[in-house]
Protein backbone atom coordinates (compact mmCIF):
# COMPACT_ATOMS: atom_id res chain seq x y z
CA UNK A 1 89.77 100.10 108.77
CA UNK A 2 91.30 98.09 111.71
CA UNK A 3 88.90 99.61 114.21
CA UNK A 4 86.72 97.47 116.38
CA UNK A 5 82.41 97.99 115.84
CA UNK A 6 82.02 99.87 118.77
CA UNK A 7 84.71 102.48 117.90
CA UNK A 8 83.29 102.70 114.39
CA UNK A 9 79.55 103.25 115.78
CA UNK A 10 80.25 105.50 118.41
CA UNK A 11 82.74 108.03 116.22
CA UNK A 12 82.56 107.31 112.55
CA UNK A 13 79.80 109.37 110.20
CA UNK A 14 78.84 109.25 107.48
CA UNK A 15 80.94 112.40 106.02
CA UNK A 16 84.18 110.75 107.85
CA UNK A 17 83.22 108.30 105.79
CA UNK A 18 83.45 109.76 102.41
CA UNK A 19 86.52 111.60 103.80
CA UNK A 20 88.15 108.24 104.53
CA UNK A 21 87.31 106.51 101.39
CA UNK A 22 88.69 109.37 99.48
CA UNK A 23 91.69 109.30 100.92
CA UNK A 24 92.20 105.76 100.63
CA UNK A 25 91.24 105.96 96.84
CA UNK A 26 94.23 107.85 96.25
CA UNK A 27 96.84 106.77 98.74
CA UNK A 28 95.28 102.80 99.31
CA UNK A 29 97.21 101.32 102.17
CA UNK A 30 100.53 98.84 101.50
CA UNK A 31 98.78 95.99 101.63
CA UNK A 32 96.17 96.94 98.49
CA UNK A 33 99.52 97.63 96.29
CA UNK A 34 101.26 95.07 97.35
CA UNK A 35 98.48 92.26 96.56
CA UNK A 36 97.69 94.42 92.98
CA UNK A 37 101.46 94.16 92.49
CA UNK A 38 100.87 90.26 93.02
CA UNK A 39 98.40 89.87 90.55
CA UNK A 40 99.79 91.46 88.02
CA UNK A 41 103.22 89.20 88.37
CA UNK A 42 100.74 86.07 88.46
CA UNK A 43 98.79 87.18 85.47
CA UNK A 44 102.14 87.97 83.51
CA UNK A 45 104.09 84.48 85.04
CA UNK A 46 100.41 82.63 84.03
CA UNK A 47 99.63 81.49 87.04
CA UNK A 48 95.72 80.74 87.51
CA UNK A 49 94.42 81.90 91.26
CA UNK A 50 93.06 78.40 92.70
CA UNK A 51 89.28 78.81 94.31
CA UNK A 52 89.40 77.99 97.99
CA UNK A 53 88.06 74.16 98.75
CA UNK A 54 84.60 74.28 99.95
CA UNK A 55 84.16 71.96 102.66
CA UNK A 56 80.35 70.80 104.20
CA UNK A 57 80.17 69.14 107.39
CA UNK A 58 77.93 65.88 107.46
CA UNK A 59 75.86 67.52 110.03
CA UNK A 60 75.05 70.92 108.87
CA UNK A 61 72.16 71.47 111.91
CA UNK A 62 74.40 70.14 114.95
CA UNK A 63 76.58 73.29 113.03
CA UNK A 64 73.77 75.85 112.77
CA UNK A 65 72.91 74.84 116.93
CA UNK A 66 76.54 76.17 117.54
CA UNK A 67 76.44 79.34 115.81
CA UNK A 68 73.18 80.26 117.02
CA UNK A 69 74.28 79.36 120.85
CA UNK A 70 76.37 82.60 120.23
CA UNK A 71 73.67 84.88 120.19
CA UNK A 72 72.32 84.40 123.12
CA UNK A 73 69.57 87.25 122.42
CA UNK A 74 67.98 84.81 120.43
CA UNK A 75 66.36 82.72 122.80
């Protein structure tokens, strides 16, 4: 939607919601097209969508300690 959380929990409901969705279901924004027009030119050139690389850190806890410092509700 491009809106920041607070904007979306202080002013969107639930039937804005289904009012949004509706209209986006039959006018989806540029981008949507665009990247459906994309696939479609792959799929008919045969080109074959490469999965992102997963990468793992050696230290997966010293990674975990950083995310969690930034909740600092957490303790």
């Amino acid at each position: 939607m491009g809106k920041d959380y607070d904007y979306v929990r202080d002013e969107m409901d639930l039937p804005r919601l289904r009012a949004l969705s509706a209209y986006q279901q039959s006018n989806p924004p540029a981008h949507i097209g665009i990247q459906r027009l994309c696939r479609i030119l792959e799929a008919f050139a045969g080109i074959e969508e490469t999965s992102p690389a997963i990468t793992i850190s050696d230290d997966d806890e010293v990674d975990m300690l950083e995310v969690l410092e930034g909740f600092p509700q957490g303790g």
